[in-house]
Protein backbone atom coordinates (compact mmCIF):
# COMPACT_ATOMS: atom_id res chain seq x y z
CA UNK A 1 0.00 0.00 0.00
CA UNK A 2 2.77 2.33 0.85
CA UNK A 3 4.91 2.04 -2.62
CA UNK A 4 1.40 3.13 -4.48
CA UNK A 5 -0.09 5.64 -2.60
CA UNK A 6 2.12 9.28 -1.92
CA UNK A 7 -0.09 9.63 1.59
CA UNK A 8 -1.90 7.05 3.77
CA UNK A 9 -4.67 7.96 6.89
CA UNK A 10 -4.30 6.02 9.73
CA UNK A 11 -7.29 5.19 11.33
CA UNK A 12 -7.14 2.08 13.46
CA UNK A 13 -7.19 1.21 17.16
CA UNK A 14 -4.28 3.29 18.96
CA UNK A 15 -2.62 0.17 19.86
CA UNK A 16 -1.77 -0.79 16.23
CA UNK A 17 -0.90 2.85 15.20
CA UNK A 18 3.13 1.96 15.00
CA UNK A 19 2.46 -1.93 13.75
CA UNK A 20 0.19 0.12 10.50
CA UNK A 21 2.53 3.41 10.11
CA UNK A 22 5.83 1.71 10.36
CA UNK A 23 5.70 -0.43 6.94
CA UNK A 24 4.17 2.80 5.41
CA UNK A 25 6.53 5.09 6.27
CA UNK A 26 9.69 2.35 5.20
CA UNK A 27 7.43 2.10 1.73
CA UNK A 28 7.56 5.69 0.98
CA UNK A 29 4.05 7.11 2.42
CA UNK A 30 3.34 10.41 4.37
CA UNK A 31 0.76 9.63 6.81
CA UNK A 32 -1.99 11.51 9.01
CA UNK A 33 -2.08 9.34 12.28
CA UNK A 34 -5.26 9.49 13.94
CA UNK A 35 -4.39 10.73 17.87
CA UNK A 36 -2.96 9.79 19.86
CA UNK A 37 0.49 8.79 18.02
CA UNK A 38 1.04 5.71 19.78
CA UNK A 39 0.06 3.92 22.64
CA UNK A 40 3.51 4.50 24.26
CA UNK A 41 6.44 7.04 24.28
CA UNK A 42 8.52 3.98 22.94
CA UNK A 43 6.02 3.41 20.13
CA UNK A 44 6.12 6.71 19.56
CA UNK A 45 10.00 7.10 19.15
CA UNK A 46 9.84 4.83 16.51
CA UNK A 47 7.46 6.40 14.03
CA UNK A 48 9.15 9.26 14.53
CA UNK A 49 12.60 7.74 13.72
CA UNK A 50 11.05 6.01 11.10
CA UNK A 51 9.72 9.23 9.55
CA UNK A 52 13.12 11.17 9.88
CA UNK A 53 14.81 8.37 7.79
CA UNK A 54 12.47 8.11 5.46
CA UNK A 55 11.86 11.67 5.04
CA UNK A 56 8.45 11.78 5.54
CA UNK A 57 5.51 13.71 6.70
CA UNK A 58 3.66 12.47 9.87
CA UNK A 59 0.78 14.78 10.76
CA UNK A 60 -1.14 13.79 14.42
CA UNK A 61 -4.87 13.58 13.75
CA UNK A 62 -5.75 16.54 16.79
CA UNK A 63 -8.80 17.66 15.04
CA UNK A 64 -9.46 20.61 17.65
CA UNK A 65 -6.63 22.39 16.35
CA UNK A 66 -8.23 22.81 12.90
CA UNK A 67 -11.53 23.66 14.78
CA UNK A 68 -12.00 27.69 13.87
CA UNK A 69 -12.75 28.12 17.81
CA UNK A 70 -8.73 26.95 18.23
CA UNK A 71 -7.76 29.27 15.11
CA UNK A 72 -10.02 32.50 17.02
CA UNK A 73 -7.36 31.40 20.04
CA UNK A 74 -4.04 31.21 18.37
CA UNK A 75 -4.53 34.91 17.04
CA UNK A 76 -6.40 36.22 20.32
CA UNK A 77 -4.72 34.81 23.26
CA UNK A 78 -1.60 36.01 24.88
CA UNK A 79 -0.10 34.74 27.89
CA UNK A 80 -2.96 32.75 29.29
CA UNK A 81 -2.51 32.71 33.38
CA UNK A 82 -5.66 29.73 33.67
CA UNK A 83 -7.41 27.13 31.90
CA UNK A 84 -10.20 25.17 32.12
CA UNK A 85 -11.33 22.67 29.33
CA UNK A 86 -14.26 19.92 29.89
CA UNK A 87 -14.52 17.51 27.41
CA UNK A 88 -17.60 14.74 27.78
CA UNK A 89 -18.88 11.85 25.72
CA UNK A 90 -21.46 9.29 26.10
CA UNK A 91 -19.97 5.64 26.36
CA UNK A 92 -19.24 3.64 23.68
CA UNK A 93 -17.14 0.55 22.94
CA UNK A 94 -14.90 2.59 20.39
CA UNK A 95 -11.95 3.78 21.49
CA UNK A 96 -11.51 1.73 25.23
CA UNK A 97 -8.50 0.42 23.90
CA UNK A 98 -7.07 3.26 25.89
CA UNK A 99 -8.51 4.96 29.01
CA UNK A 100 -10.18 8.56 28.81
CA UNK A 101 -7.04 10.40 29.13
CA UNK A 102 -5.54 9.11 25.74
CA UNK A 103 -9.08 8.81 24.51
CA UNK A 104 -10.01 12.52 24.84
CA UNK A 105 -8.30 14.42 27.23
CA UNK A 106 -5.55 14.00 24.87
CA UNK A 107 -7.50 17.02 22.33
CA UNK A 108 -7.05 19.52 25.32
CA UNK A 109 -3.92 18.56 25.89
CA UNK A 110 -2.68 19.36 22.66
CA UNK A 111 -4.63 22.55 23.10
CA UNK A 112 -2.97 23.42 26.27
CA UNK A 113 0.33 22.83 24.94
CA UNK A 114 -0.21 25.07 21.69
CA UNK A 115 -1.37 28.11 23.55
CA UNK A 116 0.71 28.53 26.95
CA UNK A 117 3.79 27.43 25.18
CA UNK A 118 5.85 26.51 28.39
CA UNK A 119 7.33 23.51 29.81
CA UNK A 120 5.24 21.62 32.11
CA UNK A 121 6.68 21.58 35.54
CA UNK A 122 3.97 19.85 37.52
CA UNK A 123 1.09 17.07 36.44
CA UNK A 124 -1.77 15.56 39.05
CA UNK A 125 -4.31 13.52 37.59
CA UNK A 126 -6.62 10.97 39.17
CA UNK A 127 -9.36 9.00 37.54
CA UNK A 128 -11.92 6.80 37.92
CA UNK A 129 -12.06 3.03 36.51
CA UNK A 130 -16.21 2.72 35.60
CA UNK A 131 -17.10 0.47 32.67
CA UNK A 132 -13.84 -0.36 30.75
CA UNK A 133 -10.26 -1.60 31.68
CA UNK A 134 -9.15 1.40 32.16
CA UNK A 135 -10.07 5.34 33.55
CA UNK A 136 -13.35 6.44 32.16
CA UNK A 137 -13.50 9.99 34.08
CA UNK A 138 -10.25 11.90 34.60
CA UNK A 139 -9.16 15.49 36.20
CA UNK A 140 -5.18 16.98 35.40
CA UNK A 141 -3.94 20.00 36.93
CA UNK A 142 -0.82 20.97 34.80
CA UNK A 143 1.51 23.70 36.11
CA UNK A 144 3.96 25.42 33.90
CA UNK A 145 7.27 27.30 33.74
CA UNK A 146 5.78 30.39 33.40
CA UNK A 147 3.13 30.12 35.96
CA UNK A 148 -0.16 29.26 34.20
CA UNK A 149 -2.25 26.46 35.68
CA UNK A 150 -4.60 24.52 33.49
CA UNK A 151 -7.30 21.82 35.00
CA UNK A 152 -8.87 19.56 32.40
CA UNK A 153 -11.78 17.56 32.86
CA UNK A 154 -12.53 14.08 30.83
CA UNK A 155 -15.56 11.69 31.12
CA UNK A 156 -16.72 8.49 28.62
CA UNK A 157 -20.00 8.37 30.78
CA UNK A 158 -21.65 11.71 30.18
CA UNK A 159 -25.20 11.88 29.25
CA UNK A 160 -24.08 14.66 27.05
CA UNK A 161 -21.36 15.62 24.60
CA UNK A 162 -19.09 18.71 25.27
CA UNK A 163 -16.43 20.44 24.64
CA UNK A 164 -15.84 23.64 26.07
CA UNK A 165 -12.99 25.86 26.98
CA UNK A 166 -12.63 29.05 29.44
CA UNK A 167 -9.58 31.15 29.36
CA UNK A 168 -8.51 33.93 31.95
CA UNK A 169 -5.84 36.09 31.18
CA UNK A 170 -4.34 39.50 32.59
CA UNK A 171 -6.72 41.71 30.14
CA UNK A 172 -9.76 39.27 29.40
CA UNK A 173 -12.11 36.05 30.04
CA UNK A 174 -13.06 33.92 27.25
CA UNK A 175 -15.51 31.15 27.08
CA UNK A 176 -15.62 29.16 24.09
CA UNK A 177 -17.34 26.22 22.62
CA UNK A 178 -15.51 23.55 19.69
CA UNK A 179 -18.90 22.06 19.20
CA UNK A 180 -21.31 24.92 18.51
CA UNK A 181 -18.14 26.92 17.20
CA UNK A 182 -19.23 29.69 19.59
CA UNK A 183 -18.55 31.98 22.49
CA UNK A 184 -18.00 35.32 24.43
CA UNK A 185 -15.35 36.95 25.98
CA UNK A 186 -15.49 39.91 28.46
CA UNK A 187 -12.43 42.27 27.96
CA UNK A 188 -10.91 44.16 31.30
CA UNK A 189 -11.14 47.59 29.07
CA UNK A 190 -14.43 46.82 28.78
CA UNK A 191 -15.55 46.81 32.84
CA UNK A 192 -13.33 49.48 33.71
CA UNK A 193 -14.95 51.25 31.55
CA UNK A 194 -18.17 49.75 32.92
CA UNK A 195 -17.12 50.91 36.25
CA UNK A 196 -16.74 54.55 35.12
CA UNK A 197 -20.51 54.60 34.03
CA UNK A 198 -21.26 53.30 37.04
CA UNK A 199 -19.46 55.76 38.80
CA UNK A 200 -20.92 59.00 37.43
CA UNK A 201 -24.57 57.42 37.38
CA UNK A 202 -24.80 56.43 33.52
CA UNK A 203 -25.44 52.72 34.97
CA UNK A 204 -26.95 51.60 38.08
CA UNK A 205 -25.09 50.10 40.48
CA UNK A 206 -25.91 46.20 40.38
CA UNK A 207 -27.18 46.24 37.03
CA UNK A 208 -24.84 43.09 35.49
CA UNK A 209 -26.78 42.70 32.75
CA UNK A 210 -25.10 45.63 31.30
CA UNK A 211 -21.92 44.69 32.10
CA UNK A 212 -20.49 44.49 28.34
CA UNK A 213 -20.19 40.26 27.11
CA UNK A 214 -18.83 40.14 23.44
CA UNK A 215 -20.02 37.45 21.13
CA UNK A 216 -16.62 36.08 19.19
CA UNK A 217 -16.99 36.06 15.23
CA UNK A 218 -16.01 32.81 14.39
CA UNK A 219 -16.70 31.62 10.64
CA UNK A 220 -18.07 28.30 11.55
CA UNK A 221 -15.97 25.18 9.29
CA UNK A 222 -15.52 21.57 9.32
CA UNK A 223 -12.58 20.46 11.45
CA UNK A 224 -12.25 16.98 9.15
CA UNK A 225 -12.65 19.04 6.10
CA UNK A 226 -9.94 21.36 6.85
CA UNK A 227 -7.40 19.03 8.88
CA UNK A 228 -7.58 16.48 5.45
CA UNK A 229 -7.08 19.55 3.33
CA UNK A 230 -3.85 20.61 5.52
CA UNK A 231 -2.19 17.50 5.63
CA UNK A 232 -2.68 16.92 1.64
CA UNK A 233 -1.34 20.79 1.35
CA UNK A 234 1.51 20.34 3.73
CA UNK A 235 2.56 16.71 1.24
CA UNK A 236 2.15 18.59 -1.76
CA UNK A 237 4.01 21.58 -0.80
CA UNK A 238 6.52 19.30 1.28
CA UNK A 239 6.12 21.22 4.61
CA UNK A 240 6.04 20.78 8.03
CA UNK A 241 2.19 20.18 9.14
CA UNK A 242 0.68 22.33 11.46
CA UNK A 243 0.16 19.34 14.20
CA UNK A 244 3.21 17.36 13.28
CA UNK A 245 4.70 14.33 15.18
CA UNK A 246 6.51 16.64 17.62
CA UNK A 247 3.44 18.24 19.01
CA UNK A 248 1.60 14.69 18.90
CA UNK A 249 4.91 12.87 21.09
CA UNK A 250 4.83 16.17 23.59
CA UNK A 251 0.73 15.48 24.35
CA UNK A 252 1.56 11.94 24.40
CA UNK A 253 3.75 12.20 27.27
CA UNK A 254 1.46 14.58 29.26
CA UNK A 255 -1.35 12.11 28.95
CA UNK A 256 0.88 9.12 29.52
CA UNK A 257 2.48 11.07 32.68
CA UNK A 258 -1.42 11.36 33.69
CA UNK A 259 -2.40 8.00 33.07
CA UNK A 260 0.53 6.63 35.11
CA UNK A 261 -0.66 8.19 37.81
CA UNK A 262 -3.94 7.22 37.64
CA UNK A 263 -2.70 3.73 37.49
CA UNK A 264 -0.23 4.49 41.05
CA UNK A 265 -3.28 5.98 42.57
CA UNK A 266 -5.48 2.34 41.38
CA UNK A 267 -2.69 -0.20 42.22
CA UNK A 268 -2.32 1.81 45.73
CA UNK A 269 -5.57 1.58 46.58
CA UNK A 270 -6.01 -2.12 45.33
C-alpha cells in the first residue's frame, strides 16, 4: 500500500498505530495518524525515527486544532494565566482500547500545549475506573514554567457531549465552545470602563446585565474538512504540518504522565 499511494490515513485502534505506520513510512508514504500517536512514548520514538529516515511527513490527527474556535485562540490569546477545558462523551465501545485520558483528554492537551507554550513543571491527575479496563472519568492540573495552571476535565459516561474551553488572562475572560463553534469573551477595558458609568450614574449600580459580554466572530468550518485539506497541502508543498509528530509525542507524554498516575493511585488503593 505504501509504494502506491504518496499519503496514507491512519485510522485504526491506537494500539496498532506503530504496527500500520511503520511499513508505510519504510514504503515511501506520508501519513496523518489518527491521535494519539502511539500507545507509548517507545512506540512513539519509533514512528518518529522512522519518519526522519524516510523523510516523511507524519501529521497527528488533533482535530481541535483545525476547529475555527482553536484558530479565534491562536490569534487572540496572549499569555494565558488559567485554563479550564471539559470535554464529555457518552460511552461507547470505540476507542476503550485506551482509558479517557488518551481517549479525549488528549484534544485539550494538545490545546494546552499550543497556547501557553511553556514547559510543564507539575502534572496531578486521578481518575476513575467505571465500565472499561481502564479510567473512564479523569481530572489533570498541569503547572507550567511560566506560571499558568490549566485543569482539564474528561468523562466516557456523560449523558451529554461537550467540549468547552474558558480562558482567563491578565486583560480578558473567554468562554468558548468547539462544538457549537461559539462563544463570548469579556475584555478588562471593557468593565473598567463599565465601572466609570457606574461611577458617574450612567449605569446603576448592580445592574450586570449591562456589564459588556462580546459574542466572538467565528466563521463556523468543518474540522475533518480542513485538517484532510492541511495534511494533503503540507505533502504537496513538502512542509512541516501544522500538528506534526513533535506536538503529537509532547501530548503523548502529558497524557501518559497522567495515566501513570492514575494507574499508582489504582494499584495503591487495590
Amino acid at each position: 500500500l505504501g509504494a502506491a499511494c504518496d499519503a496514507v490515513s491512519v485510522v485504526v485502534p491506537t494500539d496498532r498505530h506503530a504496527e500500520v505506520a511503520l511499513p508505510l513510512l519504510k514504503a515511501g508514504a506520508h501519513l496523518l495518524i489518527e491521535k494519539p500517536l502511539c500507545a507509548s512514548l517507545e512506540e512513539a520514538e519509533q514512528v518518529l525515527a522512522a519518519a526522519r529516515a524516510a523523510s516523511r511527513i507524519v501529521q497527528v490527527g488533533h482535530i481541535e486544532h483545525f476547529n475555527p474556535v482553536m484558530s479565534f485562540l491562536e490569534k487572540h490569546i496572549d499569555r494565558p494565566r488559567y485554563l479550564t477545558a471539559e470535554r464529555l462523551a457518552p460511552y461507547q465501545p470505540r476507542g476503550t482500547e485506551v482509558g479517557v485520558v488518551l481517549d479525549l483528554m488528549i484534544h485539550d492537551i494538545g490545546i494546552v500545549l499550543a497556547l501557553v507554550k511553556s514547559p510543564v513543571e507539575r502534572i496531578d491527575g486521578v481518575g476513575v475506573t467505571v465500565l472499561s479496563k481502564s479510567e473512564d472519568i479523569a481530572n489533570a492540573r498541569l503547572q507550567f514554567a511560566n506560571g499558568c495552571v490549566a485543569n482539564l476535565s474528561a468523562s466516557r459516561m456523560s449523558m451529554k457531549k461537550a467540549r468547552e474551553i474558558r480562558i482567563f488572562q491578565e486583560d480578558a475572560y473567554l468562554s468558548l465552545d468547539f462544538m457549537q463553534q461559539a462563544g463570548h469573551l469579556v475584555k478588562k477595558s471593557d468593565i473598567v470602563a463599565h465601572a466609570l458609568k457606574m461611577k458617574v450614574g450612567l449605569v446603576k449600580a448592580g445592574d450586570a446585565s449591562s456589564i459588556p459580554v462580546r459574542e466572538i466572530p467565528i466563521e463556523k468550518g468543518e474540522p475533518l474538512a480542513l485538517e484532510l485539506a492541511h495534511f494533503v497541502e503540507s505533502v504537496a508543498q513538502a512542509r512541516q504540518p501544522k500538528v506534526g509528530a513533535a506536538l503529537g509525542k509532547s501530548a503523548l507524554e502529558v497524557a501518559i504522565a497522567i495515566t501513570d498516575q492514575i494507574r499508582r493511585a489504582e494499584r495503591s488503593r487495590g
